[in-house]
Protein backbone atom coordinates (compact mmCIF):
# COMPACT_ATOMS: atom_id res chain seq x y z
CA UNK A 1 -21.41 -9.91 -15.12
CA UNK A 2 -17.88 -11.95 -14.09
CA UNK A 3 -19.77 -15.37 -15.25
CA UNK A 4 -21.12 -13.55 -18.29
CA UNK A 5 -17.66 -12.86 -19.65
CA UNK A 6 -16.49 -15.97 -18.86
CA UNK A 7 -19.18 -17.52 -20.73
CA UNK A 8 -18.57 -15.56 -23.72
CA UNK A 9 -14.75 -16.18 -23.45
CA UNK A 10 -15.06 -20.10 -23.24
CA UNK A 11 -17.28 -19.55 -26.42
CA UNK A 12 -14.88 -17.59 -28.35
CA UNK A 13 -12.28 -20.39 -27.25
CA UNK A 14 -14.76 -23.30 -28.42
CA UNK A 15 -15.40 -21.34 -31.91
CA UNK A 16 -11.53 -21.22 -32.50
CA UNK A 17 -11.18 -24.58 -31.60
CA UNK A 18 -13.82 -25.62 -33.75
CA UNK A 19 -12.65 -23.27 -36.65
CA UNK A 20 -9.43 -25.32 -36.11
CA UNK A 21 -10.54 -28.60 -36.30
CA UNK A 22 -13.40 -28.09 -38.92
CA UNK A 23 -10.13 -26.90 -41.46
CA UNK A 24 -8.06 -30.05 -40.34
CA UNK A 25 -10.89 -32.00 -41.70
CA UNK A 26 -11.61 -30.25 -44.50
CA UNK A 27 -7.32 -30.22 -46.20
CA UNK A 28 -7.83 -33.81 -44.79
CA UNK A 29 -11.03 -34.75 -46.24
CA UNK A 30 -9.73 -32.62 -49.72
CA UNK A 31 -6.60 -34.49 -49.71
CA UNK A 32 -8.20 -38.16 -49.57
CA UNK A 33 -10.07 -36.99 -52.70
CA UNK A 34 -7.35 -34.83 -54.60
CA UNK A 35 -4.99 -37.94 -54.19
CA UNK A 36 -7.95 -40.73 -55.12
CA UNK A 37 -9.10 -38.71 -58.86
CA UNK A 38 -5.15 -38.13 -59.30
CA UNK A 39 -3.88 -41.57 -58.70
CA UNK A 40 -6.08 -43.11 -61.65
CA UNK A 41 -4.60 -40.26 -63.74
CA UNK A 42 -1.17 -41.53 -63.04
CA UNK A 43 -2.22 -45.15 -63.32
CA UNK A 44 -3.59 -44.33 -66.94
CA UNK A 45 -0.42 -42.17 -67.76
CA UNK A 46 2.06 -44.85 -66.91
CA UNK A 47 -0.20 -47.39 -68.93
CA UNK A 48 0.07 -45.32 -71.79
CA UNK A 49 3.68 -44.50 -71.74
CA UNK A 50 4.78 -48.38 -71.15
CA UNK A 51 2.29 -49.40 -73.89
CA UNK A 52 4.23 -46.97 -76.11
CA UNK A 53 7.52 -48.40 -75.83
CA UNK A 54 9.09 -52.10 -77.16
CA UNK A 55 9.52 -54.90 -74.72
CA UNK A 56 11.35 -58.15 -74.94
CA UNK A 57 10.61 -61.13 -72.95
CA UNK A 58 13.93 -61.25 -71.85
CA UNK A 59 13.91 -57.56 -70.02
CA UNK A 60 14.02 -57.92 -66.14
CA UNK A 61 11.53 -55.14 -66.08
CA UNK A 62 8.80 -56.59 -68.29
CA UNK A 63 8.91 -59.50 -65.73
CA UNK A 64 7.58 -56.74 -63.49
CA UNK A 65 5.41 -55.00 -65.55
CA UNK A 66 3.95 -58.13 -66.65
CA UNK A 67 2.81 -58.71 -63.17
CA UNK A 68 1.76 -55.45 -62.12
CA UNK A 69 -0.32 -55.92 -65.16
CA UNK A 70 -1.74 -59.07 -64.07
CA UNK A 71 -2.78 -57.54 -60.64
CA UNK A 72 -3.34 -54.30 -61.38
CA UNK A 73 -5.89 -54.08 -58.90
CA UNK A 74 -4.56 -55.30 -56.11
CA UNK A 75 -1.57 -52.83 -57.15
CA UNK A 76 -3.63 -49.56 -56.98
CA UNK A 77 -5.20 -50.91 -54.14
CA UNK A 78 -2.22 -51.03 -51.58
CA UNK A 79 -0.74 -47.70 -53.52
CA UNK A 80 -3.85 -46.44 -52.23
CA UNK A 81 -3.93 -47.42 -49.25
CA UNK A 82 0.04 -46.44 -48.65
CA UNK A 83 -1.00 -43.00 -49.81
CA UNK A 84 -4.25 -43.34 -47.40
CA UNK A 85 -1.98 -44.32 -44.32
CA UNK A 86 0.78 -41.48 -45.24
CA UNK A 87 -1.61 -38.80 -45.61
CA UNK A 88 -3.57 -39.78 -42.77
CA UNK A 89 -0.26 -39.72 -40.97
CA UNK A 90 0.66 -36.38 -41.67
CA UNK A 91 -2.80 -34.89 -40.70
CA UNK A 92 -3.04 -36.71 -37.31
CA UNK A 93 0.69 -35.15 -36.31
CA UNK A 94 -0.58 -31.68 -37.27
CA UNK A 95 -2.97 -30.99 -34.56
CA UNK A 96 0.22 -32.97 -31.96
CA UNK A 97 2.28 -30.28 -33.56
CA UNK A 98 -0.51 -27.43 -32.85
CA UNK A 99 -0.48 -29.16 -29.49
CA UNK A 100 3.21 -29.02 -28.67
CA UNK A 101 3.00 -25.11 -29.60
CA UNK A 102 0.05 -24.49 -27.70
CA UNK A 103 1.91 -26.03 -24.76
CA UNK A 104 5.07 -23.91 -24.78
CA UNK A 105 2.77 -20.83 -25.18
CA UNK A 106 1.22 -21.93 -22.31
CA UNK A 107 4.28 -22.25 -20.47
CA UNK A 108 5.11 -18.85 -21.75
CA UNK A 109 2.15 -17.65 -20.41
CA UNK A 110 2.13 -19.12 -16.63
CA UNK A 111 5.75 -16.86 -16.67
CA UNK A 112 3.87 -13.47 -17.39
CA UNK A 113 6.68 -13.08 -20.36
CA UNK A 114 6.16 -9.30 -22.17
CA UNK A 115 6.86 -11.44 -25.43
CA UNK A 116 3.92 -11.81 -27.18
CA UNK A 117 2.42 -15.31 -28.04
CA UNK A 118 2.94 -16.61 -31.63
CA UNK A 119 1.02 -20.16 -33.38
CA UNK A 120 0.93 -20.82 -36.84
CA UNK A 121 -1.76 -18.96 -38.99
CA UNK A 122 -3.83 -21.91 -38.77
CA UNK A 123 -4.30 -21.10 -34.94
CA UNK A 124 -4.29 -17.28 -35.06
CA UNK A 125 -7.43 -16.74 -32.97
CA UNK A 126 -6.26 -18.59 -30.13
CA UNK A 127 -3.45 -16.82 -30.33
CA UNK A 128 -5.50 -13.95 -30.14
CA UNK A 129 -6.81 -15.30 -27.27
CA UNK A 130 -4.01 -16.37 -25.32
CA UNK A 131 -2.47 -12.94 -25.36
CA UNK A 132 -5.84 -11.14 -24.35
CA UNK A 133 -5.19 -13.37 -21.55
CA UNK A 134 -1.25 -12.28 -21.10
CA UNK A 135 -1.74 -9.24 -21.17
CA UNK A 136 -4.40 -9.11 -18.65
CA UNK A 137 -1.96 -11.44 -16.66
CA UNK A 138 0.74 -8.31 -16.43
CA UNK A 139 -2.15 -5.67 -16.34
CA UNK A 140 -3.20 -8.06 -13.30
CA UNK A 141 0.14 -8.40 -11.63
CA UNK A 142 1.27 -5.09 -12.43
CA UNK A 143 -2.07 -3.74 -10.39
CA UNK A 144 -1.22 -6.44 -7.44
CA UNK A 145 2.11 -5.14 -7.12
CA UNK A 146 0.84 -1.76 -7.01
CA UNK A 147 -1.46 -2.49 -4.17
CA UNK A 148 1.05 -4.46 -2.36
CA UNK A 149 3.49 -1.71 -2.26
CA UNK A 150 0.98 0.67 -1.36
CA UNK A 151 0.01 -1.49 1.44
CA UNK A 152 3.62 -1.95 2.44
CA UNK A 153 4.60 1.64 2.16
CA UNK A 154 1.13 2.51 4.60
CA UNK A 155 2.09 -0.13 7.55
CA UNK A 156 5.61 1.16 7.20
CA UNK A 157 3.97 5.00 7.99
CA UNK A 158 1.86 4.03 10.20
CA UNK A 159 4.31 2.48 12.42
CA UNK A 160 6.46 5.70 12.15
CA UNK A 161 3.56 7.39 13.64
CA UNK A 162 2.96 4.97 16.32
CA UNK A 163 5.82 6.02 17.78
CA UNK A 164 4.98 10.20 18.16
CA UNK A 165 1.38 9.52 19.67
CA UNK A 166 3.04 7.04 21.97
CA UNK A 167 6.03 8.96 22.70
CA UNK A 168 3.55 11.85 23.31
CA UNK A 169 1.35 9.72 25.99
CA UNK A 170 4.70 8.43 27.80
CA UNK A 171 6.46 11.95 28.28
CA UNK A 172 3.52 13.75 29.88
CA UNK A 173 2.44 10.72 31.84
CA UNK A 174 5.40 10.95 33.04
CA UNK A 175 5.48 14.37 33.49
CA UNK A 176 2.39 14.03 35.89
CA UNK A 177 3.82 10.94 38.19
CA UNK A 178 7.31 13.16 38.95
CA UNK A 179 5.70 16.42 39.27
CA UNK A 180 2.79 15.94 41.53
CA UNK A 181 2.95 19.35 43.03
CA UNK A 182 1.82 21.54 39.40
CA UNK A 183 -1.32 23.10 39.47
CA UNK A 184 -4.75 21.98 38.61
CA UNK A 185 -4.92 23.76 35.29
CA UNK A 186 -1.72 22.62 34.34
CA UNK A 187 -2.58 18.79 35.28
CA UNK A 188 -6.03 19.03 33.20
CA UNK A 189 -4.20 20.53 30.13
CA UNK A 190 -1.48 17.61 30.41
CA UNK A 191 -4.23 14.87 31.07
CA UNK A 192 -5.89 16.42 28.13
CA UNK A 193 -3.20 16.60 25.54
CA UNK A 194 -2.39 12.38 26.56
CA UNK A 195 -6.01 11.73 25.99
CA UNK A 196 -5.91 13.21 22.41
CA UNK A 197 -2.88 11.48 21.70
CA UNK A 198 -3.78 8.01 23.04
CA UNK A 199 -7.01 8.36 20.84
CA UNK A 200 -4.75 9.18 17.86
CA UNK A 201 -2.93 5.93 19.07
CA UNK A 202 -6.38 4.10 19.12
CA UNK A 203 -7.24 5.46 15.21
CA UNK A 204 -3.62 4.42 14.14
CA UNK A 205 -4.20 0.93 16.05
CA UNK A 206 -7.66 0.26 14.30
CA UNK A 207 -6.25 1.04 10.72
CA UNK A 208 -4.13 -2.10 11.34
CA UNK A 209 -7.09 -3.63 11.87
CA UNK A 210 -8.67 -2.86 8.96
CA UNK A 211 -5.51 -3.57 6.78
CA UNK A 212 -5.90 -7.05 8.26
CA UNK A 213 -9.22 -7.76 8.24
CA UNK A 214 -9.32 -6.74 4.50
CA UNK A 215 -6.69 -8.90 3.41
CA UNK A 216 -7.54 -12.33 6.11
CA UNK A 217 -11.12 -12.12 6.22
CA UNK A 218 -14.19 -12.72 3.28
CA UNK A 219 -17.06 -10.09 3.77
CA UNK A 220 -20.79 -12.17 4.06
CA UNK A 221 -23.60 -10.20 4.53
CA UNK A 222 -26.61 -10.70 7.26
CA UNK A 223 -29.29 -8.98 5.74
CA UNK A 224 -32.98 -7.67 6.91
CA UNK A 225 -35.75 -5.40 5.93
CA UNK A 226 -34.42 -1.95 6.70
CA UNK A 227 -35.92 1.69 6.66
CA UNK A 228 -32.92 3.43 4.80
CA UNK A 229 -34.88 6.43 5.59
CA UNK A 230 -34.56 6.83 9.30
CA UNK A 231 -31.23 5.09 9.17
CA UNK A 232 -29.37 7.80 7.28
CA UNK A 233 -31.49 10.75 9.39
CA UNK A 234 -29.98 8.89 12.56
CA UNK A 235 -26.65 8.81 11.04
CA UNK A 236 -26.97 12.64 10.03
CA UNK A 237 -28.01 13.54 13.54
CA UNK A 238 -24.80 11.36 15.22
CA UNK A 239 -22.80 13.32 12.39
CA UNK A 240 -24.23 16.87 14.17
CA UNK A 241 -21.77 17.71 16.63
CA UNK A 242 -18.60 17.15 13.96
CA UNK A 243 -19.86 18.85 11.54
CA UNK A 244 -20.48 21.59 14.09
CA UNK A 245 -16.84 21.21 14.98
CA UNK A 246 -15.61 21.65 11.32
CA UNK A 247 -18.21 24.89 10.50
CA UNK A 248 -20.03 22.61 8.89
CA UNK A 249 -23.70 22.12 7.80
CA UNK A 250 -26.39 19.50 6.40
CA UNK A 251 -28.47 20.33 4.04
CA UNK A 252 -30.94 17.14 3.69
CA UNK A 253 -33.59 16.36 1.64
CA UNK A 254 -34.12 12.45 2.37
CA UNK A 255 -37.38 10.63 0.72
CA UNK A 256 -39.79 9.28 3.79
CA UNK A 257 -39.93 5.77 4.24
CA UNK A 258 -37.83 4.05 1.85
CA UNK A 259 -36.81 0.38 2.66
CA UNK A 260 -34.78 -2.02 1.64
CA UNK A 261 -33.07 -5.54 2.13
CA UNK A 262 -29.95 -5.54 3.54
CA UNK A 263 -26.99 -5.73 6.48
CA UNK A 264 -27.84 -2.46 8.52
CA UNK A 265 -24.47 -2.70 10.29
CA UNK A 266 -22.37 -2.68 7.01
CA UNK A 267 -24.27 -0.33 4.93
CA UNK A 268 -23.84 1.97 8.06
CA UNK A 269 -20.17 1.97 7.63
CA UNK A 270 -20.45 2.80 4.05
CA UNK A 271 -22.49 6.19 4.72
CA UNK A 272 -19.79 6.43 7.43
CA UNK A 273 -16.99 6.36 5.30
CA UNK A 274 -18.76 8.78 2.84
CA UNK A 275 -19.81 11.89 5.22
CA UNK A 276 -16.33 11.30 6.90
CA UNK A 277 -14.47 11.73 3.65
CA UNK A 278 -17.18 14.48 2.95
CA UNK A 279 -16.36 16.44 6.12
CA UNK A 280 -12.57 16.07 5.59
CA UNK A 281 -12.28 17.18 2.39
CA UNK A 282 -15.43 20.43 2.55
CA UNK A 283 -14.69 23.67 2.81
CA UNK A 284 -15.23 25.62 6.08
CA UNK A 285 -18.84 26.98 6.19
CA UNK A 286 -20.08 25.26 3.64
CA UNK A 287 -22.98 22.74 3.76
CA UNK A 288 -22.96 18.56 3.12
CA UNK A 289 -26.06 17.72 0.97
CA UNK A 290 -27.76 13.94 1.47
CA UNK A 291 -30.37 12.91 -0.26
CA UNK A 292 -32.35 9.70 -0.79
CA UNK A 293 -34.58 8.64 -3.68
CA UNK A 294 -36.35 5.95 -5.53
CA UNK A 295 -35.46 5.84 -8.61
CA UNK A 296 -36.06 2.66 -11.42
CA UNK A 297 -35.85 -0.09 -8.58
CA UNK A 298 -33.33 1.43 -6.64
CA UNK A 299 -32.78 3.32 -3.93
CA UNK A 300 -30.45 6.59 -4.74
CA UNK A 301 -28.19 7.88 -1.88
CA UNK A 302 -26.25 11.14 -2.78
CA UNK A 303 -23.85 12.56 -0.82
CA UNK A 304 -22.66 15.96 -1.66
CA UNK A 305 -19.90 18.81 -0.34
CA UNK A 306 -18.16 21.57 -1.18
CA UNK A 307 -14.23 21.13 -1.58
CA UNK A 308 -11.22 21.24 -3.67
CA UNK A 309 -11.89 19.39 -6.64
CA UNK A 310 -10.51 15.78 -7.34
CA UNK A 311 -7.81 15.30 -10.86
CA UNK A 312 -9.25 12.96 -13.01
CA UNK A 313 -6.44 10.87 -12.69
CA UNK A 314 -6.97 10.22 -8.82
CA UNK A 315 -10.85 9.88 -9.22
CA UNK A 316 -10.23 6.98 -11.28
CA UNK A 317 -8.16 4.98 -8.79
CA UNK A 318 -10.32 6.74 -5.43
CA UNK A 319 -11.35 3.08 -4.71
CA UNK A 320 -8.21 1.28 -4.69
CA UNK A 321 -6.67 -0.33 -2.39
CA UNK A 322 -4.73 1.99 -0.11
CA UNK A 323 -4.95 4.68 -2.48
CA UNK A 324 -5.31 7.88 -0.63
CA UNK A 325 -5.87 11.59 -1.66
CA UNK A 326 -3.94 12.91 0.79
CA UNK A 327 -0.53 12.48 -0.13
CA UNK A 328 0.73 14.36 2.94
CA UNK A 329 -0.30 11.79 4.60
CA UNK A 330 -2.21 14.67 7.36
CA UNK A 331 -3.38 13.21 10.59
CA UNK A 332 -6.74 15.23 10.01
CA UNK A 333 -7.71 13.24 6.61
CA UNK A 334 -5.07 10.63 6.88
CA UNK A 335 -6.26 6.89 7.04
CA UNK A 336 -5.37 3.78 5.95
CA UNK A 337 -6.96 4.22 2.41
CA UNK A 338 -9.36 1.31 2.67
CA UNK A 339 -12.80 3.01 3.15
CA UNK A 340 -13.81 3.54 0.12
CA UNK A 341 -12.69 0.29 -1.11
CA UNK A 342 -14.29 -1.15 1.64
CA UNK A 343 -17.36 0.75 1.00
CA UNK A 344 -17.13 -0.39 -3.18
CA UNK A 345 -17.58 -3.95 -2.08
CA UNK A 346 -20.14 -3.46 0.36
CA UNK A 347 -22.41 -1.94 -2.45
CA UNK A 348 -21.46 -4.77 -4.53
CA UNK A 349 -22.15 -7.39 -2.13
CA UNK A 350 -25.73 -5.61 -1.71
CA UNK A 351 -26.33 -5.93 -5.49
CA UNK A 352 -25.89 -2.10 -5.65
CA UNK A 353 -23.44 0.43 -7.22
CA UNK A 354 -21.27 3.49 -5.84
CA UNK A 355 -19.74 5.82 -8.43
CA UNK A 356 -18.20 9.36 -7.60
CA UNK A 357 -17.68 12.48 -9.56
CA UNK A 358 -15.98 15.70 -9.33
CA UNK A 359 -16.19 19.29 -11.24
CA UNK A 360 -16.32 22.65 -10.25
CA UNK A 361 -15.15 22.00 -6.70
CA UNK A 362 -17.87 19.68 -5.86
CA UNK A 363 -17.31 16.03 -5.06
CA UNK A 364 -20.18 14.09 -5.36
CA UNK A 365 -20.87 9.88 -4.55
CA UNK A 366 -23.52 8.07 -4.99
CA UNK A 367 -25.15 4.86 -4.09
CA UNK A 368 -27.71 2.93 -5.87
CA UNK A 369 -28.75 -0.17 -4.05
CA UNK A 370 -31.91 -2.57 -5.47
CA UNK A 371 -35.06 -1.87 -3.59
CA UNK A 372 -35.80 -5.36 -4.14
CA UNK A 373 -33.09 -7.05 -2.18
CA UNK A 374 -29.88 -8.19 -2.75
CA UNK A 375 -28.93 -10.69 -5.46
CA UNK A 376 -28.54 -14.43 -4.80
């Protein structure tokens, strides 16, 4: 699609560079003609108007009229050629002019300036063009900074939280090494509460990871035929005892034998991400539906749950960077913001396409990935 837009953009900017040129050659080409008919004209005039009026042999200027006379081709000739060199002059300097404009806009344009672009009229499509390409510049930049800021902001939490979880582990560790005569209930709730909190450590720990393996690393994909069937009834039955945990349910209706070409190991981590965010964000008692399907070519993954309903404005950046519903930044649905993001390129890289909607207090994703394989 990216080389498709590019192709039409280089042909938009070859048209307006042909428009361009084509009209230089035509004033050019108009010109050369315009001044050959009218210097005749003039030639005939100014015979007529010095035929007209009394001479004497003794004038300095029928010396010079005399020979002009005499060699009145040659005469028109190099006034011909004068004019041919002057006008030709003029119309090679236009397009160095256009050139020395189209330079400083460029200049303006490698500094992201909010001024808009302006050429002459002659060049008003590639002006056009060259602010189409400003303005996605800032829209660009703006969106970088964005993300950047986000990402910032996250690492700055997440090493604020570091420190409780750690704090946590130290202070009943602790506890444990100077107090070895408490009781056995006492020591297992103590052991138990460092446990939780060093695996809260571990979560925090790996969403560095994540931060830095998204931003250092470029995602390749080793694929092979795959039975997308059994692989998402495994993952539903690893899911079991969470969803148990939450009051949760499945409700799946998942088409037999469906296969496909891809990396089992990353598409696993997509359907991860999605029943995660799916069990974090459902209602209690309420049930997740998954379901699988061929449909045109592709295989359809829904996934399906009950919960507070998504503003349109946050659906439409839910696979940013970063970007995370939970403002409140809760340990429970709280993580780094890049799984969905994560899981957007995955798709992509697979040939495929994930898409999410909300209404009604249903949030719903789903995956369509080529039954035929991935693209080349």
């Amino acid at each position: 699609m990216n080389k498709r837009a590019d192709k039409r953009g280089r042909n938009r900017g070859y048209t307006h560079k042909s428009a361009v040129t084509r009209k230089i050659l035509i004033q050019y080409v108009l010109s050369l003609i315009g001044f050959a008919g009218l210097l005749p004209v003039l030639v005939i005039l100014a015979w007529q108007f010095c035929s007209s009026i009394t001479w004497y042999s003794s004038d300095p200027l029928w010396r010079i009229l005399s020979w002009v006379r005499d060699y009145i081709i040659l005469v028109v000739a190099v006034v011909f050629l004068i004019g041919w060199v002057l006008i030709t002059y003029y119309f090679i300097s236009k397009p160095l002019r256009y050139l020395d404009q189209v330079v400083e806009a460029s200049r303006q344009l490698a500094q992201l300036s909010e001024t808009p672009i302006q050429l002459p009229e002659t060049m008003h499509g590639v002006q056009d063009e060259m602010n189409l390409v400003r303005e996605q510049a800032l829209r660009n930049a703006a969106l970088a900074k964005e993300a950047e800021q986000r990402k910032n902001d996250l690492i700055v939490y997440l090493a604020h939280d570091l420190k409780t979880p750690l704090t946590s582990v130290i202070g009943y560790l602790t506890l444990l090494r100077d107090e070895p005569q408490i009781s056995e209930k006492l020591r297992e709730k103590y052991t138990g509460i460092a446990l939780s909190k060093a695996e809260r450590l571990e979560d925090l720990i790996n969403e560095f990871f994540d931060i830095t393996r998204f931003n250092l690393t470029a995602m390749t994909l080793e694929t092979e035929r795959v039975n997308l069937s059994r692989m998402l009834e495994q993952i539903a039955s690893e899911f079991e005892p969470i969803l148990g945990e939450k009051e949760l349910f499945w409700e799946l209706s998942i088409e037999p034998n469906v296969e496909i070409v891809c990396d089992p190991d990353k598409l696993e981590r997509v359907f991860d991400n999605l029943i995660r965010n799916a069990v974090n964000y459902s209602y209690s008692n309420t049930g997740i539906r998954m379901g699988l399907f061929q449909k045109e070519g592709f295989a359809e993954v829904r996934i399906c749950n009950q919960g507070k309903t998504i503003p349109k404005e946050k659906l439409n950046r839910i696979f940013e960077q970063f970007f995370r519903l939970d403002a409140s930044r809760s340990s429970k649905t709280g993580g780094a913001g890049l799984g969905l993001a994560i899981s957007k390129e995955i798709v992509e890289l697979h040939g495929g396409q994930i898409t999410v909607q909300s209404a009604e207090e249903k949030i719903l994703f789903t995956v369509r990935l080529p039954l035929s394989g991935t693209p080349s």
